[in-house]
N, C-alpha and C. Protein backbone atom coordinates (compact mmCIF):
# COMPACT_ATOMS: atom_id res chain seq x y z
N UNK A 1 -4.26 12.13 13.35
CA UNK A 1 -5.14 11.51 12.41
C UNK A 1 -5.05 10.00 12.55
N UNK A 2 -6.32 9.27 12.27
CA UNK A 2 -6.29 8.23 12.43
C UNK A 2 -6.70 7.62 10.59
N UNK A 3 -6.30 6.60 9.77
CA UNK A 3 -7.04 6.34 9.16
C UNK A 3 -6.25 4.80 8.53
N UNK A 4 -6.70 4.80 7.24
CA UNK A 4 -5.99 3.73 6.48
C UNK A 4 -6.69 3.35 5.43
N UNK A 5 -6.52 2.32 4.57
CA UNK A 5 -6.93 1.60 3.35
C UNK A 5 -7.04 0.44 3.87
N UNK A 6 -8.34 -0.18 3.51
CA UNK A 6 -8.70 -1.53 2.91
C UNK A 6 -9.15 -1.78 1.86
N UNK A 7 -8.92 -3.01 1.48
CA UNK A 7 -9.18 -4.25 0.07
C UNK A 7 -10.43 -4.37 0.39
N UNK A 8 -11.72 -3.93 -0.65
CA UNK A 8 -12.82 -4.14 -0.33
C UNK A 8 -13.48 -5.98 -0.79
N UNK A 9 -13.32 -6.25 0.21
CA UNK A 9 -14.01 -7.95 -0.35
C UNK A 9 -14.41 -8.61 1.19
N UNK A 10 -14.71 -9.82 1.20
CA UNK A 10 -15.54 -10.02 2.16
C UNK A 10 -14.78 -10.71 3.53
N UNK A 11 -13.11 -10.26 3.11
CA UNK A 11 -12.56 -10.91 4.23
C UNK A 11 -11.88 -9.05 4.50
N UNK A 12 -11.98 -8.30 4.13
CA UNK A 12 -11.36 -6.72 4.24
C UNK A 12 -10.10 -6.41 4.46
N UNK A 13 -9.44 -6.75 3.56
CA UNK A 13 -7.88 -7.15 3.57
C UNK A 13 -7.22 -5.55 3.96
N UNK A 14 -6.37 -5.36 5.21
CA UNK A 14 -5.99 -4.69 5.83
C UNK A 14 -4.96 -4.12 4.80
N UNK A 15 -4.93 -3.18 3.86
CA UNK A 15 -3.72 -2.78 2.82
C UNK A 15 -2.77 -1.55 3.17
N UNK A 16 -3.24 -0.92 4.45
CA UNK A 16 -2.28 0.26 5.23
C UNK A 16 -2.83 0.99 6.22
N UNK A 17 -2.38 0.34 7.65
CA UNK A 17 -2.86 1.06 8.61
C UNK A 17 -2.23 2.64 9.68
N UNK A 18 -2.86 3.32 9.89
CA UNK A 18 -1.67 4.83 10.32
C UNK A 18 -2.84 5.10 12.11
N UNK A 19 -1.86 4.88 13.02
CA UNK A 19 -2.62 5.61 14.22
C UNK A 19 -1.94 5.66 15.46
N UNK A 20 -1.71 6.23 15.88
CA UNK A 20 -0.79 6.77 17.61
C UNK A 20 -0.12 7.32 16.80
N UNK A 21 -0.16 8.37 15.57
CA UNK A 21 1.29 8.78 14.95
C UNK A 21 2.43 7.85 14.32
N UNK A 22 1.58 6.93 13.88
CA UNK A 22 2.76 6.04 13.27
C UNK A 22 2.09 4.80 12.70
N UNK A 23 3.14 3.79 11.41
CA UNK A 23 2.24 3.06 11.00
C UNK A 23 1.92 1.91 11.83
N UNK A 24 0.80 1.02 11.55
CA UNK A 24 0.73 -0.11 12.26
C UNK A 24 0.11 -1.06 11.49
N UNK A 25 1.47 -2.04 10.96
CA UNK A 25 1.26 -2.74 9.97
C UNK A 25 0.84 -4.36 10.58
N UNK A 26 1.02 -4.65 11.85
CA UNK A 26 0.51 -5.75 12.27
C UNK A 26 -0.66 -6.79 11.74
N UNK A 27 -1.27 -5.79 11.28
CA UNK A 27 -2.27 -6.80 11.09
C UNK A 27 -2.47 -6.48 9.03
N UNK A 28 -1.73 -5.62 8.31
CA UNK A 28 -1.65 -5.76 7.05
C UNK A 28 -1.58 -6.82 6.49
N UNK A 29 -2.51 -7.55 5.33
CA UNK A 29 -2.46 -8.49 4.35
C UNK A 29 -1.04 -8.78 3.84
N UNK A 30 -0.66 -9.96 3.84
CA UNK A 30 0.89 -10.48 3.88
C UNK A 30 0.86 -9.88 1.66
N UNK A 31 0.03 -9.94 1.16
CA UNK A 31 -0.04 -9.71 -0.10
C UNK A 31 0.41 -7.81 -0.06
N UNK A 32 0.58 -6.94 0.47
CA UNK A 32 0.37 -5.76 0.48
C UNK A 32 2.07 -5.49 1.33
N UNK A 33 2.37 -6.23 2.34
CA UNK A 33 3.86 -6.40 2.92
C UNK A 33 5.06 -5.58 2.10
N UNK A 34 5.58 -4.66 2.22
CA UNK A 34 6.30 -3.97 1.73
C UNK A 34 6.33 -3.18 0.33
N UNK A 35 5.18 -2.89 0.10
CA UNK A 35 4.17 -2.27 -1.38
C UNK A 35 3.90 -1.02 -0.39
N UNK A 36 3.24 -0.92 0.29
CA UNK A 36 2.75 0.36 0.58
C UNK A 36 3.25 1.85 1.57
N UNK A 37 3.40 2.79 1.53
CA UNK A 37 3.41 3.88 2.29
C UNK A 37 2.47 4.78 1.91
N UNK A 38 2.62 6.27 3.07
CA UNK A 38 1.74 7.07 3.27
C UNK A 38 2.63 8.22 3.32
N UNK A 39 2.01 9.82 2.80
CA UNK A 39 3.06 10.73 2.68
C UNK A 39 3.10 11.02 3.64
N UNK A 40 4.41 11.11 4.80
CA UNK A 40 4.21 11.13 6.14
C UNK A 40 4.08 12.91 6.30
N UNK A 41 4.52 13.67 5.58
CA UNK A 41 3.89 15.10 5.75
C UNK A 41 2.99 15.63 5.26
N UNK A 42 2.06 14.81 4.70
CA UNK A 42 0.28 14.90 4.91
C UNK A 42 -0.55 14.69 5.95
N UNK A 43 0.01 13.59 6.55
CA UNK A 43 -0.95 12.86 7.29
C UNK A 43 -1.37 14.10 8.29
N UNK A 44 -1.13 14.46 8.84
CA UNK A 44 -1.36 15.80 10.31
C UNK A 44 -2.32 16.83 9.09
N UNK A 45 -2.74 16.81 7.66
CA UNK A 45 -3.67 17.65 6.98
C UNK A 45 -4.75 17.13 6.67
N UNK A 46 -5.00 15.44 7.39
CA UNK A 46 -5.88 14.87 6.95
C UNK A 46 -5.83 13.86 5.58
N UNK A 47 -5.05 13.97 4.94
CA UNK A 47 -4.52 13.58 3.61
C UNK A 47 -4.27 12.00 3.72
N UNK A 48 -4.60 10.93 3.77
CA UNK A 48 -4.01 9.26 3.74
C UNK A 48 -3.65 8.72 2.39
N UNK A 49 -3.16 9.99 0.94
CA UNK A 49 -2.93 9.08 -0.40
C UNK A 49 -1.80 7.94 0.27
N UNK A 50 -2.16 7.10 -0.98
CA UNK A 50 -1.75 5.73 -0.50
C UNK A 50 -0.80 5.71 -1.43
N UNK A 51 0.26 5.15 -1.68
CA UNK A 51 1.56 4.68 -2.85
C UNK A 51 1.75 3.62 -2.50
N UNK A 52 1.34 2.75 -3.50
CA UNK A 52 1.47 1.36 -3.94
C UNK A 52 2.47 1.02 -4.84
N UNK A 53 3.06 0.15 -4.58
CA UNK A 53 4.40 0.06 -5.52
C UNK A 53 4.36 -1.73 -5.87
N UNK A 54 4.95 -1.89 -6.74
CA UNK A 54 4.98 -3.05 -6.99
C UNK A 54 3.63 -3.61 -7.97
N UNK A 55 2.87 -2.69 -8.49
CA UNK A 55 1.25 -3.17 -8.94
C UNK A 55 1.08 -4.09 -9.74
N UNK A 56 0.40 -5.21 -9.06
CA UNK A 56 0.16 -6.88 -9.97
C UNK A 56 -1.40 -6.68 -10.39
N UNK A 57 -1.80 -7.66 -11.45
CA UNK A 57 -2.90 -7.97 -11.72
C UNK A 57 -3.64 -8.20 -9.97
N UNK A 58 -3.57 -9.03 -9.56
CA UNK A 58 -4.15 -9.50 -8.26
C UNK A 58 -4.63 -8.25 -7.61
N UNK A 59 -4.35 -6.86 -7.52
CA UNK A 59 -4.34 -5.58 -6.92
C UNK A 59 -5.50 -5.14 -7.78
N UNK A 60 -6.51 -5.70 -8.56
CA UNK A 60 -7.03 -5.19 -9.02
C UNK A 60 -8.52 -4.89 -8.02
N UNK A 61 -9.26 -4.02 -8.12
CA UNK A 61 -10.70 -4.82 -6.92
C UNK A 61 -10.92 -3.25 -6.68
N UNK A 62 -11.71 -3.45 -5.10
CA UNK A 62 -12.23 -2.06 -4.52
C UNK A 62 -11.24 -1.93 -3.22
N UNK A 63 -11.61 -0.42 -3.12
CA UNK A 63 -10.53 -0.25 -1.86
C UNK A 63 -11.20 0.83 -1.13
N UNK A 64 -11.26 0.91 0.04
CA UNK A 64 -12.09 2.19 0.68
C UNK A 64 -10.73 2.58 1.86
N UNK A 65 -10.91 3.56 1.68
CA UNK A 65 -9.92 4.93 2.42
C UNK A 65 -10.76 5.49 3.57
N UNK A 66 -10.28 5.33 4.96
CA UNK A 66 -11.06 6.18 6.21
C UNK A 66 -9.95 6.75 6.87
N UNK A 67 -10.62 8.00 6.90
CA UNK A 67 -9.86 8.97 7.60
C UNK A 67 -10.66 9.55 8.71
N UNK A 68 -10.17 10.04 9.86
CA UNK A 68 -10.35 10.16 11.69
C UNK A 68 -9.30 11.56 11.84
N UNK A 69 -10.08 12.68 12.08
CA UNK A 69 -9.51 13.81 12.16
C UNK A 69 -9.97 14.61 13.25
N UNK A 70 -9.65 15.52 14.06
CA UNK A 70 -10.62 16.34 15.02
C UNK A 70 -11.48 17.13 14.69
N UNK A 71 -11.59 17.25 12.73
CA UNK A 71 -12.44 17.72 12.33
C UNK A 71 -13.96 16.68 11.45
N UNK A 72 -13.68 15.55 11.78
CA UNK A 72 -14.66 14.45 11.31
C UNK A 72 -13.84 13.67 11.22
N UNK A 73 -15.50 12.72 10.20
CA UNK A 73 -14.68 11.50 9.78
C UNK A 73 -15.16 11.38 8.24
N UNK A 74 -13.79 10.51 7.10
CA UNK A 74 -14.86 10.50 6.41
C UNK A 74 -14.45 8.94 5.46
N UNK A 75 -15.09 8.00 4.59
CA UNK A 75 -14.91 7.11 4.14
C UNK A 75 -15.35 7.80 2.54
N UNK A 76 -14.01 6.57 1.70
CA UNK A 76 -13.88 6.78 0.22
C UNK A 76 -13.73 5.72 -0.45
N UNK A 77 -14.74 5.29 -1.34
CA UNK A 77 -14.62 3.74 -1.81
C UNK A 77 -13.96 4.34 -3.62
N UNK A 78 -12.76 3.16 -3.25
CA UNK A 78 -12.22 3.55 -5.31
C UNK A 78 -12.34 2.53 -5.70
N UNK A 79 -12.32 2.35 -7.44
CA UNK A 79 -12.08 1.23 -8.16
C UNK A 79 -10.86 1.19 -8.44
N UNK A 80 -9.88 0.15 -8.38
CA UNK A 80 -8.37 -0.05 -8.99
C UNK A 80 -8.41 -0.79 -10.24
N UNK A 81 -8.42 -0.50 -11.10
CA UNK A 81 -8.01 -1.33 -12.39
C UNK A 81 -6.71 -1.44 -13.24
N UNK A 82 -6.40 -2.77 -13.33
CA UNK A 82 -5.09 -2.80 -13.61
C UNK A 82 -5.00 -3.59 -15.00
N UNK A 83 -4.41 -2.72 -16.19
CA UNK A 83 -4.10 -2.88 -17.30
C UNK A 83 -2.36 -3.38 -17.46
N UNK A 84 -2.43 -4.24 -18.35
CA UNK A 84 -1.37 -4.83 -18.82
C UNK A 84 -1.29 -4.95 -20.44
N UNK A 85 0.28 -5.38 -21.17
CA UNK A 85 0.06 -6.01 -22.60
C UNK A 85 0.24 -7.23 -22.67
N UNK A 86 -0.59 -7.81 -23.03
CA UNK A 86 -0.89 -9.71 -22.97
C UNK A 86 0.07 -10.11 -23.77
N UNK A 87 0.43 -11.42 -23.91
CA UNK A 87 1.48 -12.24 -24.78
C UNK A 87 2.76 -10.95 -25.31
N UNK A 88 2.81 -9.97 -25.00
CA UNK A 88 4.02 -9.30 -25.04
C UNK A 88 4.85 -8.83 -24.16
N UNK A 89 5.53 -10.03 -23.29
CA UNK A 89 6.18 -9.00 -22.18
C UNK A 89 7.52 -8.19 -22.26
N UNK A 90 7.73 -7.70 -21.94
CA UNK A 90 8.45 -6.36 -21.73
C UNK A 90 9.08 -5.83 -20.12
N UNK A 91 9.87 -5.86 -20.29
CA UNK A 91 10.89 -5.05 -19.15
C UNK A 91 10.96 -3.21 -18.89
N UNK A 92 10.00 -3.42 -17.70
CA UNK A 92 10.15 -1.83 -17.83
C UNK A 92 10.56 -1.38 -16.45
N UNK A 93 11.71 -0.09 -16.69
CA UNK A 93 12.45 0.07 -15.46
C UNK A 93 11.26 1.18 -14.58
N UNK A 94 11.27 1.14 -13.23
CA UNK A 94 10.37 2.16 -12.71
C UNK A 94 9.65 2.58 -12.73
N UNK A 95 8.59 1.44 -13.41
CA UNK A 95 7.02 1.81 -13.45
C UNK A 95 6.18 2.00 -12.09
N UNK A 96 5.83 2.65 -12.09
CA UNK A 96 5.01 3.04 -10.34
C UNK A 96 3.22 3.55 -10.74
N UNK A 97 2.86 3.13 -9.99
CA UNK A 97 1.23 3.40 -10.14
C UNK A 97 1.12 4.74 -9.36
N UNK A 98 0.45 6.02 -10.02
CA UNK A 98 0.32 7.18 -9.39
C UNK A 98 -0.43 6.76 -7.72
N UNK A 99 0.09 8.29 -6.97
CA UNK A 99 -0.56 7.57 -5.77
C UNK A 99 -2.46 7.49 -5.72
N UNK A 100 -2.89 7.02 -4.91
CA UNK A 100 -4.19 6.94 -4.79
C UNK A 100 -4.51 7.95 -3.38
N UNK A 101 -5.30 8.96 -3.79
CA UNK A 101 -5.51 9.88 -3.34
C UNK A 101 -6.99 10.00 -1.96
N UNK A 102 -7.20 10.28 -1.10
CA UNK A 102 -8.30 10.48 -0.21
C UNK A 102 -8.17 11.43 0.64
């Protein structure tokens, strides 16, 4: 399988790339740098959910998912919206954003 996630905006910020069987983060957005993986025993079912860790306001936007299989191809545009509590901050241990699914 070939696929990955991008940051939908007008420079297409590279947010997780997967192909020869392995990742290839070379050219990933320095903003996305150690935030992301892929379930590596999906990938061979077609599956690219994404797990984002670390989730800031800035992560908020569009993101499209393409996946490259011997059975097609197919593209998935999501909205990410990211909620917070204003003027109250708070310490919270192990908050993780569910994965994002395609």
């Amino acid at each position: 399988m070939e696929g990955g996630w991008q940051r939908w905006t007008p420079t297409q910020a590279v947010v997780h790339s997967y192909y020869d069987n392995e990742d290839q983060m070379e050219d990933q957005d320095q903003g996305f740098r150690g935030r992301t993986s892929l379930f590596q025993d999906q990938i061979t079912k077609g599956n690219a959910t994404l797990q984002l860790t670390g989730v800031m306001v800035q992560d908020e936007g569009s993101y499209q998912c393409y996946t490259s299989t011997i059975t097609g191809k197919e593209d998935i545009y999501i909205n990410i919206n990211v909620y917070g509590t204003r003027n109250k901050p708070r310490k919270l241990d192990k908050v993780q954003m569910p994965p994002l699914h395609c």
